[in-house]
N, C-alpha and C. Protein backbone atom coordinates (compact mmCIF):
# COMPACT_ATOMS: atom_id res chain seq x y z
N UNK A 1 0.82 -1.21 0.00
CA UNK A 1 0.00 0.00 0.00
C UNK A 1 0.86 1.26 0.00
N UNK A 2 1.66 1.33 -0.21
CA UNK A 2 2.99 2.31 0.46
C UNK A 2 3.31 2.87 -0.87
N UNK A 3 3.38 2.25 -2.11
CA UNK A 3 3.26 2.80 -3.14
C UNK A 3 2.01 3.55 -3.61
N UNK A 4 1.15 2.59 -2.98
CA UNK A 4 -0.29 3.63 -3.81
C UNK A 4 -0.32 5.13 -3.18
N UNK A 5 -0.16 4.79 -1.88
CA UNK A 5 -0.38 6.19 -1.16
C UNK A 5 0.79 7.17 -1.41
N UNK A 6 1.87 6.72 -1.71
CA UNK A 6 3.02 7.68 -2.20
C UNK A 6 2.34 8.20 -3.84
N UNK A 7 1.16 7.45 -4.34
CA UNK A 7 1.14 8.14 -6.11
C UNK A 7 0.02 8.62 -5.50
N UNK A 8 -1.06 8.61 -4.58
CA UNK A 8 -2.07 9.31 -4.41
C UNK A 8 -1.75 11.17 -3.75
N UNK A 9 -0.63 10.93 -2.99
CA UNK A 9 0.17 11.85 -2.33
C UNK A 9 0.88 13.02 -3.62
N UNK A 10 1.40 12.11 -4.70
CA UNK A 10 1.94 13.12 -5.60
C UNK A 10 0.93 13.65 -6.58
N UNK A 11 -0.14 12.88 -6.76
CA UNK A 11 -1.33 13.34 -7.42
C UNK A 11 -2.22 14.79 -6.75
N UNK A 12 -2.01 14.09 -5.82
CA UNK A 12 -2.93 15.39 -4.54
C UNK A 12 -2.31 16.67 -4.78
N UNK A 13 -0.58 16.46 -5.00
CA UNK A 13 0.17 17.66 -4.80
C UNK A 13 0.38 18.82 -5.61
N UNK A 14 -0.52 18.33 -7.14
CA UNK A 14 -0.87 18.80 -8.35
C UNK A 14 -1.94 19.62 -7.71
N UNK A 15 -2.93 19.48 -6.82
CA UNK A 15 -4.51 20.21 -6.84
C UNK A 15 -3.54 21.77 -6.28
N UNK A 16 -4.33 22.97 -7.13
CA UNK A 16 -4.03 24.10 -6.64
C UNK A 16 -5.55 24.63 -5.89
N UNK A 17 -5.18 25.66 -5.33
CA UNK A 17 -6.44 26.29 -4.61
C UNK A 17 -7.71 26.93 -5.48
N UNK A 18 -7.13 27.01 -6.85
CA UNK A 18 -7.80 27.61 -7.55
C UNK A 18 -9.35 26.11 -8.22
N UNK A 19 -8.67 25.02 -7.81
CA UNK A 19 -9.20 23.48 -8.23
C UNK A 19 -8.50 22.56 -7.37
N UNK A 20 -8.93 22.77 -6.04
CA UNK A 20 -8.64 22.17 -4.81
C UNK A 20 -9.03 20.41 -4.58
N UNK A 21 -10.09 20.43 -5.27
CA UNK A 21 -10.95 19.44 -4.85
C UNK A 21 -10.80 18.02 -6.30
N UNK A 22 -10.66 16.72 -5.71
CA UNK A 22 -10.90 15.52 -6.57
C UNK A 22 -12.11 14.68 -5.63
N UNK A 23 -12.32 13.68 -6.52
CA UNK A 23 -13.32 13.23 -5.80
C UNK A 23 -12.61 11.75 -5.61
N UNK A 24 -13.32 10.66 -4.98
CA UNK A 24 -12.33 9.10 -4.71
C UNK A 24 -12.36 8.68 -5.99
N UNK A 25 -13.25 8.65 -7.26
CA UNK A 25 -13.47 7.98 -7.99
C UNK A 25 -12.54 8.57 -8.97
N UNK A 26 -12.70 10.07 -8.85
CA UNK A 26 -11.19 10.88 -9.74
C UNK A 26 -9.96 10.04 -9.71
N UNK A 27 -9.37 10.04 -8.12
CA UNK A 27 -8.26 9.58 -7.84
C UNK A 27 -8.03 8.38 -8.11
N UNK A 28 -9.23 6.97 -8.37
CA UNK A 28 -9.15 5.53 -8.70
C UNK A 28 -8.82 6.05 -9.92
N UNK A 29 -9.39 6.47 -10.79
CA UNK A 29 -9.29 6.65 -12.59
C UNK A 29 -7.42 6.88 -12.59
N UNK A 30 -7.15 8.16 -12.05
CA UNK A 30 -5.84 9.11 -12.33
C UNK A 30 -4.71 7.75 -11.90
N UNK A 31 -5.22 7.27 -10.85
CA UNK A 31 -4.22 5.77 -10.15
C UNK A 31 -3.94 4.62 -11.09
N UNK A 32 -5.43 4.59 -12.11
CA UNK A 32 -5.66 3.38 -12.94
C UNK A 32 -6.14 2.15 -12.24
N UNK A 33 -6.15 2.57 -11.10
CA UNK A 33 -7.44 1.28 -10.36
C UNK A 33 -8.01 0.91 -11.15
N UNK A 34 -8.83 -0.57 -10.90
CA UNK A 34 -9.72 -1.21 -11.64
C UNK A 34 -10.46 -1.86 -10.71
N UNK A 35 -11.78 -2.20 -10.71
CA UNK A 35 -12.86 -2.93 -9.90
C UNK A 35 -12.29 -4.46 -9.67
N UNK A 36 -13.04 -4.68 -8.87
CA UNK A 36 -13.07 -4.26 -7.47
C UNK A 36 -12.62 -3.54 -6.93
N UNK A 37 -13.24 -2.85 -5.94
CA UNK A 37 -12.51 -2.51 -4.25
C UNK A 37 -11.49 -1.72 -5.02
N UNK A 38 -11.84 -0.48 -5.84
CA UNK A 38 -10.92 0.64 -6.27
C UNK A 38 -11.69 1.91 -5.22
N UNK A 39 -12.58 2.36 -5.01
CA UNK A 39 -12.51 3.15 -3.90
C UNK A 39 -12.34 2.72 -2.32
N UNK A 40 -11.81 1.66 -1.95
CA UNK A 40 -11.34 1.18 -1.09
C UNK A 40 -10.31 0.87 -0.65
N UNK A 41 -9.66 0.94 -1.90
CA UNK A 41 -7.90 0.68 -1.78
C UNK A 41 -7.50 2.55 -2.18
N UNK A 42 -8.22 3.27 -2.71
CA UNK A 42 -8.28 4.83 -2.42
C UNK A 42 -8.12 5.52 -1.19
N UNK A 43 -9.05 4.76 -0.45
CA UNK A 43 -9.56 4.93 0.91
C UNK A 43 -8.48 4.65 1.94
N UNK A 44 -7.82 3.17 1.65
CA UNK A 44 -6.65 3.01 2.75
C UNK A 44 -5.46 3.48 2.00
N UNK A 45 -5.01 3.91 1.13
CA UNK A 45 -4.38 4.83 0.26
C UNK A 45 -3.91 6.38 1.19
N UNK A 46 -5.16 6.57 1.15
CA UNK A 46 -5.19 8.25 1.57
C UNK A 46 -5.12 8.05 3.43
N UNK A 47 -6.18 7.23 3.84
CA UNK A 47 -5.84 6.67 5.31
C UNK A 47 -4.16 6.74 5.55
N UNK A 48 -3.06 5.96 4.71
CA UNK A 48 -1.85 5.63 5.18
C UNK A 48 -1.28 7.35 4.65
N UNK A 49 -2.08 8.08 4.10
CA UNK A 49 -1.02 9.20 4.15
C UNK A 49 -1.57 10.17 5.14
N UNK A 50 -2.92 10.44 5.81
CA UNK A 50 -3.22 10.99 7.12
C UNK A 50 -2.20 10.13 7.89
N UNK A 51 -1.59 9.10 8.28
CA UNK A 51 -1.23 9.17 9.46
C UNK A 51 -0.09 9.42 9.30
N UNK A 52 0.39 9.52 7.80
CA UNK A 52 2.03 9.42 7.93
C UNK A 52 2.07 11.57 8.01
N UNK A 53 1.16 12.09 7.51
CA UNK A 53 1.27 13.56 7.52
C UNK A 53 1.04 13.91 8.90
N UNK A 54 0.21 13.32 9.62
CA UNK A 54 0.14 13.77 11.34
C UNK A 54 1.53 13.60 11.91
N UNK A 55 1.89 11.94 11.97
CA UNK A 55 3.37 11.64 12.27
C UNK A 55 4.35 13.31 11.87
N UNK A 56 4.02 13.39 11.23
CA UNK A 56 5.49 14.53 10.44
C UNK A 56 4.90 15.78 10.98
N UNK A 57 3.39 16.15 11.52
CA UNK A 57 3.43 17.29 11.56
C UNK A 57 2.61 18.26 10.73
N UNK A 58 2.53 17.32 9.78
CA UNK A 58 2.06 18.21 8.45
C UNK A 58 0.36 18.32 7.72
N UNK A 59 -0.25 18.84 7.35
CA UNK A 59 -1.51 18.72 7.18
C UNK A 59 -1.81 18.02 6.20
N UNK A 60 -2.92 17.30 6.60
CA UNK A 60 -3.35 16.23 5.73
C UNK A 60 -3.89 16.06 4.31
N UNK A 61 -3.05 15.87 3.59
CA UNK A 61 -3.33 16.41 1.96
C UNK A 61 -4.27 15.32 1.33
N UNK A 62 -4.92 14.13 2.52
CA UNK A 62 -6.04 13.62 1.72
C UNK A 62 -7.34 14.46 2.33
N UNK A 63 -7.23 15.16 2.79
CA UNK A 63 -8.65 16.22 2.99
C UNK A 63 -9.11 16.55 1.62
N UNK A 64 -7.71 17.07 0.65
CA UNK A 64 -8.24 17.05 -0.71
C UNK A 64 -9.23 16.22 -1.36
N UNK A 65 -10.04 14.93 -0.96
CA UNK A 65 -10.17 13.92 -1.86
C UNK A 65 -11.63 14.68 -1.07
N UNK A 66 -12.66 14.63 -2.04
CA UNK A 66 -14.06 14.69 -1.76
C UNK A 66 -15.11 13.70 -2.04
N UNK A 67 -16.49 13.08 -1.51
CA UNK A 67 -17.34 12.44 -1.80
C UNK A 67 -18.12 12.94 -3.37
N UNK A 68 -18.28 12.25 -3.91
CA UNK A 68 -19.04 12.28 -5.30
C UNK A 68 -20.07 12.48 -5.15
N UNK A 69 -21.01 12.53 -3.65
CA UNK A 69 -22.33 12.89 -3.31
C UNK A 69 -22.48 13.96 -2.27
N UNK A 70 -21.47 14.31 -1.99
CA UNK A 70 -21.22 15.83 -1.52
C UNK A 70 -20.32 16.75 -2.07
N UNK A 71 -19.97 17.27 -0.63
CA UNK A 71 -19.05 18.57 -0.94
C UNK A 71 -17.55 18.63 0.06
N UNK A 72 -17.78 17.14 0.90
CA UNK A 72 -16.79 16.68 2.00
C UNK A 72 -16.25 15.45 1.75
N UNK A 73 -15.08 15.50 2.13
CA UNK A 73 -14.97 13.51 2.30
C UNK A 73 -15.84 12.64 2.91
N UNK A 74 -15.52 11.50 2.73
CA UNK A 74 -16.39 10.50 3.52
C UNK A 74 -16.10 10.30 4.94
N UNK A 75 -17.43 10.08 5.53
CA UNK A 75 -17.06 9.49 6.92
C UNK A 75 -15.92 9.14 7.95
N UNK A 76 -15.24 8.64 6.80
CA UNK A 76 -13.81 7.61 7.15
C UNK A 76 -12.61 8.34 7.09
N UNK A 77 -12.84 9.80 6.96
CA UNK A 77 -11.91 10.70 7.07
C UNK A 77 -12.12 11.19 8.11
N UNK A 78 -13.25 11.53 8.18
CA UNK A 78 -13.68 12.43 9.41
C UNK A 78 -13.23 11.75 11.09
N UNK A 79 -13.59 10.03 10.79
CA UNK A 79 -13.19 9.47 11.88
C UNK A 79 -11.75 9.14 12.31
N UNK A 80 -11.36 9.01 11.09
CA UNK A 80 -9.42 8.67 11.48
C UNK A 80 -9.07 10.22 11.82
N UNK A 81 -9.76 11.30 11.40
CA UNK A 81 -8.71 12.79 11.56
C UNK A 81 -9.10 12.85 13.10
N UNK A 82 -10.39 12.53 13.85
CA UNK A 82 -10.63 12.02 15.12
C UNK A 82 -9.53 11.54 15.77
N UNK A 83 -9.66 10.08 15.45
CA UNK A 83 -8.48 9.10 16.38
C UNK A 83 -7.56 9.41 16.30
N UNK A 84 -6.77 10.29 15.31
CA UNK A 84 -5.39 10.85 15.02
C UNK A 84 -5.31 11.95 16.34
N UNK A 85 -6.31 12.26 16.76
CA UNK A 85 -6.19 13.75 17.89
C UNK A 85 -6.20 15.25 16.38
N UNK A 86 -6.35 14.75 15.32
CA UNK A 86 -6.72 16.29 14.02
C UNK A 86 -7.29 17.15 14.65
N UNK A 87 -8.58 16.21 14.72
CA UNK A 87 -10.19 16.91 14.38
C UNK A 87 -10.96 16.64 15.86
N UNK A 88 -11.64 18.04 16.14
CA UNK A 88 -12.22 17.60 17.47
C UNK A 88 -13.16 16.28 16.99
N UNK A 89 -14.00 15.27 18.23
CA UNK A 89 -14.84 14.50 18.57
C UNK A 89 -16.37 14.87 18.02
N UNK A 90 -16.56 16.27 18.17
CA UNK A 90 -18.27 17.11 17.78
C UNK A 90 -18.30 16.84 16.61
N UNK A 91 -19.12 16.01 16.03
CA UNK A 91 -19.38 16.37 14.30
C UNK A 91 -19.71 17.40 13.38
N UNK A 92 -20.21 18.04 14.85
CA UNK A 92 -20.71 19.86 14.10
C UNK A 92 -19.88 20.75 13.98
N UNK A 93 -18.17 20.15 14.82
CA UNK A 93 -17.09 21.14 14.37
C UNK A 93 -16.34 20.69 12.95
N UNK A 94 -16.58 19.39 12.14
CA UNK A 94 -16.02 18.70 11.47
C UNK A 94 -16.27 19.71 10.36
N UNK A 95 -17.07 20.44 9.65
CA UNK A 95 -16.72 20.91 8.74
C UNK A 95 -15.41 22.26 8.35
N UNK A 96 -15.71 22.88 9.99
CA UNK A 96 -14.72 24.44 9.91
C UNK A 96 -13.52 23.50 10.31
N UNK A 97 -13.23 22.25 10.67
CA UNK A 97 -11.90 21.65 10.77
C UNK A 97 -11.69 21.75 9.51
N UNK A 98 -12.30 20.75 8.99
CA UNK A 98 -11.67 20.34 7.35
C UNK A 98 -11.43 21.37 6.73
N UNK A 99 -12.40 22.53 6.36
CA UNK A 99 -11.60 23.88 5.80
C UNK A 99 -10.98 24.24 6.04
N UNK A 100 -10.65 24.51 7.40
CA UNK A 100 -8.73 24.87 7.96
C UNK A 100 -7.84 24.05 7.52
N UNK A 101 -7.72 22.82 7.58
CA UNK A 101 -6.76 21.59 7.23
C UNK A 101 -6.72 22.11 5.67
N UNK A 102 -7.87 21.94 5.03
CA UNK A 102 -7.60 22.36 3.40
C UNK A 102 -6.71 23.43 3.47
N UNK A 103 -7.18 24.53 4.06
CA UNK A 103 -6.00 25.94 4.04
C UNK A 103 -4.85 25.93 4.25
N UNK A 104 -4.64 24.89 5.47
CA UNK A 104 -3.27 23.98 5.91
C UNK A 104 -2.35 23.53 4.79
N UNK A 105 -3.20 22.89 4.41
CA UNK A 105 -2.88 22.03 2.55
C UNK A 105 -1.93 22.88 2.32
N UNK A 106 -2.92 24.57 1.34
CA UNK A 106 -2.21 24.93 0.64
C UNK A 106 -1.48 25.76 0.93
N UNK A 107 -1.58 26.05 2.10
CA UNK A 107 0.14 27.10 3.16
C UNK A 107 0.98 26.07 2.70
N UNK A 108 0.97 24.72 2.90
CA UNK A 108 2.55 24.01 2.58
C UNK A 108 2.71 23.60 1.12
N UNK A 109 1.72 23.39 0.29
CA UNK A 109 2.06 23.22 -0.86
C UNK A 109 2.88 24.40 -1.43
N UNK A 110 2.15 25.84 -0.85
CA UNK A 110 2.70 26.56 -1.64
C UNK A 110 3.79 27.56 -1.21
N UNK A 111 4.19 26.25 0.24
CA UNK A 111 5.48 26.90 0.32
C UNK A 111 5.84 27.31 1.44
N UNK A 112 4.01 27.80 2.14
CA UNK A 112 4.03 28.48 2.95
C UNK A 112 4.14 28.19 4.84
């Protein structure tokens, strides 16, 4: 998995602020996944690079990845940026987290 999440990581690092956002099914296509269990191996993909970006310090550049039926990631972000100590526990603070973390994003992408 260490490879996928290192090409999902350099893919991510392409999104500018101006086109911030991919969705999981973007990132299976851009990866060349194939069915089965291609937004799932997306999923622990981007999972192994939240913990390796907390480890370091650094903000979590799979916040980038969005649900295809919203306007947020899935669930399964929200709960690992939890257990990581990210993101408070309240679900009702989960959205002004994730927009900070996005902002996070692009302070270090771009340098800053």
């Amino acid at each position: 998995m260490t490879a996928l999440a290192g090409e999902a990581r350099a893919l991510l690092s392409c999104r500018t602020p101006a086109d911030p956002f991919t969705t999981y099914q973007e990132v299976a296509t851009a990866l060349g996944l194939q069915s089965p269990g291609t937004i799932q191996r997306v999923a622990a993909a981007l999972e192994q690079t939240m913990r390796e970006d907390v480890a370091a310090g650094q903000p979590m550049i799979a916040a980038l990845v969005i649900s295809r039926a919203g306007d947020m990631p899935r669930g399964g972000f929200f709960d690992l940026a939890v257990a990581l100590g990210r993101f408070p526990k309240d679900p009702r603070q989960h959205r002004s987290a994730w927009q900070a973390e996005c902002a996070a994003v692009f302070g270090t992408l771009d340098g800053g």
